[in-house]
N, C-alpha and C. Protein backbone atom coordinates (compact mmCIF):
# COMPACT_ATOMS: atom_id res chain seq x y z
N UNK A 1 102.42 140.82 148.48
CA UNK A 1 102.40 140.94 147.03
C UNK A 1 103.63 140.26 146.41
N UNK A 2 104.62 140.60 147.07
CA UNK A 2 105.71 139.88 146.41
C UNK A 2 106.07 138.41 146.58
N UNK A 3 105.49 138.27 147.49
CA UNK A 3 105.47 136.29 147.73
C UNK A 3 104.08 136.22 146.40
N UNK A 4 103.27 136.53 146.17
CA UNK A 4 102.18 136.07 145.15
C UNK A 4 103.58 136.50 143.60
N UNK A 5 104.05 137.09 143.64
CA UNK A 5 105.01 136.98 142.54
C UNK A 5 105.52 136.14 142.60
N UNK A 6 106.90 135.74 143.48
CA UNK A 6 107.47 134.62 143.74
C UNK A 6 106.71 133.49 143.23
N UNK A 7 105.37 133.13 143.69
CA UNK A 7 104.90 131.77 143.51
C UNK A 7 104.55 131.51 142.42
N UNK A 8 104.20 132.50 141.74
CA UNK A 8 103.69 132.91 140.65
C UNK A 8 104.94 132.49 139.43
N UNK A 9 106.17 133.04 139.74
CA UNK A 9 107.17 132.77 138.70
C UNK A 9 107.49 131.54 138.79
N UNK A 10 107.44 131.12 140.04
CA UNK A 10 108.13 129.84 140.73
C UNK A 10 106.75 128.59 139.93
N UNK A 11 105.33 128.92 139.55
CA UNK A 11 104.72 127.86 138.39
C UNK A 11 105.46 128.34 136.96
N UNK A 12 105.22 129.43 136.83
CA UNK A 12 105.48 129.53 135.30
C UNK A 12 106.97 128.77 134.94
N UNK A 13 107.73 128.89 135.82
CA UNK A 13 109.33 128.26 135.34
C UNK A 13 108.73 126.52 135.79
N UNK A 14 108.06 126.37 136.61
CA UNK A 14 107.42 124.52 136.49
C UNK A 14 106.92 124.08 135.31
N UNK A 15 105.97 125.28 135.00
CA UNK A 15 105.29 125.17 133.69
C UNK A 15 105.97 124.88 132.57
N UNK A 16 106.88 126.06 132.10
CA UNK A 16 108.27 126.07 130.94
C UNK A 16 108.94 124.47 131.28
N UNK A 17 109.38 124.06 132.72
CA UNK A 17 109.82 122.89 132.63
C UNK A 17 108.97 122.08 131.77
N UNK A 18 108.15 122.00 132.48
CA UNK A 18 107.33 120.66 131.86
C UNK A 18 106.72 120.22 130.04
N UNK A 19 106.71 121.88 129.91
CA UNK A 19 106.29 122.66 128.07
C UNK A 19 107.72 121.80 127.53
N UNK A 20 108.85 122.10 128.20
CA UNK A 20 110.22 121.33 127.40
C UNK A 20 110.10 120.19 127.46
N UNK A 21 109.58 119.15 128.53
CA UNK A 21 109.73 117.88 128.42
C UNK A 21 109.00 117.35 127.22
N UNK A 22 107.95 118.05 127.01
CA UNK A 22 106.61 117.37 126.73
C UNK A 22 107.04 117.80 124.79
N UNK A 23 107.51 118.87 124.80
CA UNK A 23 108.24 119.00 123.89
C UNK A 23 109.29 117.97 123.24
N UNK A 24 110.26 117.26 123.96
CA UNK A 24 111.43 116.61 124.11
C UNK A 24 110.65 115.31 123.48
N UNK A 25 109.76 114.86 124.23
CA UNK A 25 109.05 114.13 124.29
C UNK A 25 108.60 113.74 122.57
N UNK A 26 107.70 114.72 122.72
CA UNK A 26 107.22 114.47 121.23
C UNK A 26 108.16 114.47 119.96
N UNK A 27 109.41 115.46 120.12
CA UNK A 27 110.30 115.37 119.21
C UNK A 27 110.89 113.58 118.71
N UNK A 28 111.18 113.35 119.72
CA UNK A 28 111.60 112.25 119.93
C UNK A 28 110.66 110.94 119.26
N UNK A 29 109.02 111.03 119.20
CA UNK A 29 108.61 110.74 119.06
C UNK A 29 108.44 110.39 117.41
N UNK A 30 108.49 111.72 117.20
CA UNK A 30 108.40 112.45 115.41
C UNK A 30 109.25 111.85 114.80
N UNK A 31 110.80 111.23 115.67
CA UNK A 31 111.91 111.43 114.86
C UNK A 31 111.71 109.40 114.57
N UNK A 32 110.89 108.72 115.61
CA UNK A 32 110.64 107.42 115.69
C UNK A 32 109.75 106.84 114.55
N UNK A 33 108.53 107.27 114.60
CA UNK A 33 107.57 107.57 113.39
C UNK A 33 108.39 107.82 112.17
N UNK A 34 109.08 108.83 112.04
CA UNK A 34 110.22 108.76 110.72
C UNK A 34 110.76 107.49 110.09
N UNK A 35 111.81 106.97 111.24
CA UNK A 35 112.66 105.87 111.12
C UNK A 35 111.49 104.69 110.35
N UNK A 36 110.35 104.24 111.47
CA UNK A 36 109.16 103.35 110.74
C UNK A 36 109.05 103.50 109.70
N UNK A 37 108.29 105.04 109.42
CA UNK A 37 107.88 105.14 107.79
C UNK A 37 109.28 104.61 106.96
N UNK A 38 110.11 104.72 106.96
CA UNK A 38 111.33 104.45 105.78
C UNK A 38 111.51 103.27 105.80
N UNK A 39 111.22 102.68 106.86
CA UNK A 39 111.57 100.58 107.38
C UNK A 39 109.83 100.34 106.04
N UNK A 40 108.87 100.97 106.69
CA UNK A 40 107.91 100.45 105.39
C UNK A 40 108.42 100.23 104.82
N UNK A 41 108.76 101.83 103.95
CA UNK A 41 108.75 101.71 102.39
C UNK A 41 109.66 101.07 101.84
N UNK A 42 111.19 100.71 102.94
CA UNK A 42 111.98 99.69 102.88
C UNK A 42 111.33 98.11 102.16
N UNK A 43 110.47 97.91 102.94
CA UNK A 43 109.90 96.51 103.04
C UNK A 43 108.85 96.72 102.03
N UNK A 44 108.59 97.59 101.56
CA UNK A 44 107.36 97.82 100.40
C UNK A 44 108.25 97.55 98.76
N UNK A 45 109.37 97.72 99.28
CA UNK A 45 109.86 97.98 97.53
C UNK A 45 110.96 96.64 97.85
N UNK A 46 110.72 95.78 98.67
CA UNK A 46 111.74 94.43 98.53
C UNK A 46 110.55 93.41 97.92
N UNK A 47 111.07 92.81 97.18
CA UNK A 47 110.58 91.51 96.46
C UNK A 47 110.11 90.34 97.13
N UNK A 48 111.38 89.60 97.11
CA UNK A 48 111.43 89.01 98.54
C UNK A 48 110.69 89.06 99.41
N UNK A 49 110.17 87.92 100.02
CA UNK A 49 109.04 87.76 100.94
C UNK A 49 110.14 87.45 102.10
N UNK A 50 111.29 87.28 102.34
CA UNK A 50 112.41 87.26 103.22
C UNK A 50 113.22 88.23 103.54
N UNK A 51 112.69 88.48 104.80
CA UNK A 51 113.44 89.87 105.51
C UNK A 51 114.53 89.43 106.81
N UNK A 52 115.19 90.41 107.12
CA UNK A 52 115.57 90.46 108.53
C UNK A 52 115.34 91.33 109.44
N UNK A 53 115.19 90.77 110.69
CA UNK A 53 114.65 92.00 111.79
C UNK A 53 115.69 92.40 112.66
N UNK A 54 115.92 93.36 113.14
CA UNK A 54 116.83 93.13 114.74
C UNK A 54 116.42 93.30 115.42
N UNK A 55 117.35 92.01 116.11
CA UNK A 55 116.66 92.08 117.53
C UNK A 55 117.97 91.52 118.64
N UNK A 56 118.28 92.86 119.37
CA UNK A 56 119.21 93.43 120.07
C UNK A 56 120.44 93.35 119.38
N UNK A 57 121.57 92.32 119.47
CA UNK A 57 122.76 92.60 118.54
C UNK A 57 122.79 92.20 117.24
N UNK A 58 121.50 90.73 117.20
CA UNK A 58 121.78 90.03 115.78
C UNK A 58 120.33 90.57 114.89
N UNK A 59 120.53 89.91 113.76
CA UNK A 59 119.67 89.76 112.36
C UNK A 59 118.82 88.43 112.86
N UNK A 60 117.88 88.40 112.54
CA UNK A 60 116.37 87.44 112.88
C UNK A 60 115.57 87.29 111.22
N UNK A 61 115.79 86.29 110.63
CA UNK A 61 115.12 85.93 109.09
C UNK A 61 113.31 86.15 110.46
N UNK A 62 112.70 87.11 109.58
CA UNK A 62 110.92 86.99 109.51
C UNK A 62 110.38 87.29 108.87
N UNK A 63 108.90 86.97 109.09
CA UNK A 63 107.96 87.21 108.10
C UNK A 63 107.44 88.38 107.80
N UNK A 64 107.93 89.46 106.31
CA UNK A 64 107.53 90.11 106.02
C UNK A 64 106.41 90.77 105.93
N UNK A 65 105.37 90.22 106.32
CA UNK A 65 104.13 90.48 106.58
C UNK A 65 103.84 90.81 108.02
N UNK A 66 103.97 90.34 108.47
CA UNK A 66 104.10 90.15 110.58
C UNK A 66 104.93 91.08 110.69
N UNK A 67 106.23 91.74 110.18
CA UNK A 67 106.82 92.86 110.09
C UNK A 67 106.25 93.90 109.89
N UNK A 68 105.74 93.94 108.74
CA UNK A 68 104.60 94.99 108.00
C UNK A 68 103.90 95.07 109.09
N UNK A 69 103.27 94.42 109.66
CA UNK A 69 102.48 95.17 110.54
C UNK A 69 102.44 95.08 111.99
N UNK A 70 103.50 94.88 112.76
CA UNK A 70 103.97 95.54 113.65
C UNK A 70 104.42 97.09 113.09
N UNK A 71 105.63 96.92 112.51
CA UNK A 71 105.73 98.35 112.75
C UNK A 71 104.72 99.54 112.35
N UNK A 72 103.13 98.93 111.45
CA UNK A 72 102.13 99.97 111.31
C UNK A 72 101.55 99.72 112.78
N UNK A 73 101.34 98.83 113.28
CA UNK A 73 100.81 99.34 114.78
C UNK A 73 101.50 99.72 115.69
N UNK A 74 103.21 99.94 115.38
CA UNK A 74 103.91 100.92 116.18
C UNK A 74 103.61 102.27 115.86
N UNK A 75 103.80 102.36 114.45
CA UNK A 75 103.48 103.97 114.17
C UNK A 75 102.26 104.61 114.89
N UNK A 76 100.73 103.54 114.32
CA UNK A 76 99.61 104.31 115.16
C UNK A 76 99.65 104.70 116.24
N UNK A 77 100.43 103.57 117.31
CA UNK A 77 100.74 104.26 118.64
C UNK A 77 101.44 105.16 119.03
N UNK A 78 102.54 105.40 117.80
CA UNK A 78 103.36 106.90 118.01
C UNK A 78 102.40 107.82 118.03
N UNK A 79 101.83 107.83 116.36
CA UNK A 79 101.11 108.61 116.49
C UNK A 79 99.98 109.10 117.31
N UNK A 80 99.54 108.42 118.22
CA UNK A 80 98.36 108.63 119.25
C UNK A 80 98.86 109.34 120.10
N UNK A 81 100.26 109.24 120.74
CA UNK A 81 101.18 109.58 121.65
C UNK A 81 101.29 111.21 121.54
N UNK A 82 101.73 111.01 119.58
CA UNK A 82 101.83 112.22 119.52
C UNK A 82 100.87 113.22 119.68
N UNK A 83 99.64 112.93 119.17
CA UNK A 83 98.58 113.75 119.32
C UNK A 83 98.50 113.63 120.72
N UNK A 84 98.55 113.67 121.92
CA UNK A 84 98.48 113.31 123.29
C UNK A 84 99.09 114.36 123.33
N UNK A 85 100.87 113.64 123.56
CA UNK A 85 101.67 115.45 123.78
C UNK A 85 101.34 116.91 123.54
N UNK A 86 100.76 116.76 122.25
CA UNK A 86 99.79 118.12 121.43
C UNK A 86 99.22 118.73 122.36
N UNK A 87 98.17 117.78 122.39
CA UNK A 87 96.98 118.18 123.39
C UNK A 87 97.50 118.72 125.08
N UNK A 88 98.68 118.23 125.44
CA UNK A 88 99.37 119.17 126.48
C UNK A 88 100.38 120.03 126.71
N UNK A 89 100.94 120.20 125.51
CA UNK A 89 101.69 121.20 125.08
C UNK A 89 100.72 122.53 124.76
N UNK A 90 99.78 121.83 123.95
CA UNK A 90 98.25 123.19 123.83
C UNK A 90 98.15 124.16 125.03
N UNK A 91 97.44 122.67 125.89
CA UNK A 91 97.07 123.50 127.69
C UNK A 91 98.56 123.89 127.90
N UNK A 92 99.39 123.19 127.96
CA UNK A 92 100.56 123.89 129.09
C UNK A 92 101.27 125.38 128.23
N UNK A 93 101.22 125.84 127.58
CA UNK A 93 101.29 127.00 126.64
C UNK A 93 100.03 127.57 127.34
N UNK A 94 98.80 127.33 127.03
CA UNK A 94 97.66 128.35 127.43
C UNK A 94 97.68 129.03 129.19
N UNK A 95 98.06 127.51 129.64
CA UNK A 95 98.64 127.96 130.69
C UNK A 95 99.25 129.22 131.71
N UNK A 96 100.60 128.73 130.61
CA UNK A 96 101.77 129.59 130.88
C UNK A 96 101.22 131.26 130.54
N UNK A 97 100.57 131.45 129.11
CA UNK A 97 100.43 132.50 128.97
C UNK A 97 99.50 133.39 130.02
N UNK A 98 98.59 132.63 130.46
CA UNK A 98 97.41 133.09 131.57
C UNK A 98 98.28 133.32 132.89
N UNK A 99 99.13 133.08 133.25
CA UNK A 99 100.09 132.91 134.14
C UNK A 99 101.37 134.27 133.85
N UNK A 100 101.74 134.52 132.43
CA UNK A 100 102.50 135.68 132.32
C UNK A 100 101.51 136.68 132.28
N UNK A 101 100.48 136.43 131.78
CA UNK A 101 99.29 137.46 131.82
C UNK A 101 99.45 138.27 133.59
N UNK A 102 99.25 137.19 134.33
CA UNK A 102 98.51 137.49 135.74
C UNK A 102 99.90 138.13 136.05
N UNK A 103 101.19 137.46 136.07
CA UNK A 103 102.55 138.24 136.56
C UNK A 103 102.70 139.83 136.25
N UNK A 104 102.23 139.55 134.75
CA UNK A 104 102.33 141.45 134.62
C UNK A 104 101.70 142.09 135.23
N UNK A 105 100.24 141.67 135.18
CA UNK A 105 99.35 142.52 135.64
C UNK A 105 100.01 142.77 137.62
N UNK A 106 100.28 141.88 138.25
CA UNK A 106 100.59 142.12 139.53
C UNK A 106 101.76 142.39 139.67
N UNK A 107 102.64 142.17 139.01
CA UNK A 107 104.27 143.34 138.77
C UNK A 107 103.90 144.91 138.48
N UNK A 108 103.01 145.18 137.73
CA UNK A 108 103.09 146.67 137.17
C UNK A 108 101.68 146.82 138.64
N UNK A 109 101.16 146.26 139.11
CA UNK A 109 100.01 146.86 140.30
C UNK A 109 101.02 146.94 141.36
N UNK A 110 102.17 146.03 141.53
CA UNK A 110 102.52 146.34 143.06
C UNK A 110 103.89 147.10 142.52
């Protein structure tokens, strides 16, 4: 009985690991999607059809348009990402709880 505990705690703390990454993960994600949206609306309220990009240490003159939409097909892919993480943060939570479920129940039986 007490090795089925052991193994038992020994997923749920795998589980919690992985709930944080996936967590970490998406935060990170949220905070990327942010930065984009403001580079839009950056590039939405300039006149100027002449922008600059970076790219690694320097400034790059491009085309405001080709800008525009890279970074909207970066966002969609954040966003897909993000809904991804969701969707396993969901299970790995449902998880976990089915898993503290079963611990109690076989802590308070043995």
């Amino acid at each position: 009985m007490a090795e089925n505990l052991e193994e038992l705690l020994g997923h749920l703390q795998m589980q919690n690991q992985q709930l944080q990454n996936v967590m970490m993960q998406k935060q990170a994600l949220i905070i990327q999607t942010k930065e984009i949206e403001k580079a839009l609306e950056e590039i939405s309220r300039e006149d100027s059809e002449e922008i600059y990009r970076s790219v690694g240490p320097i400034l790059v003159k491009a085309d405001k348009e080709k800008v525009k939409k890279d970074l909207e097909e970066q966002k969609e892919e954040m966003e897909l990402k993000i809904k991804s993480l969701e969707k396993q943060e969901s299970r790995l939570k449902s998880l976990m709880k089915e898993g503290q479920e079963k611990f109690q129940s076989l802590h308070q039986g043995g």
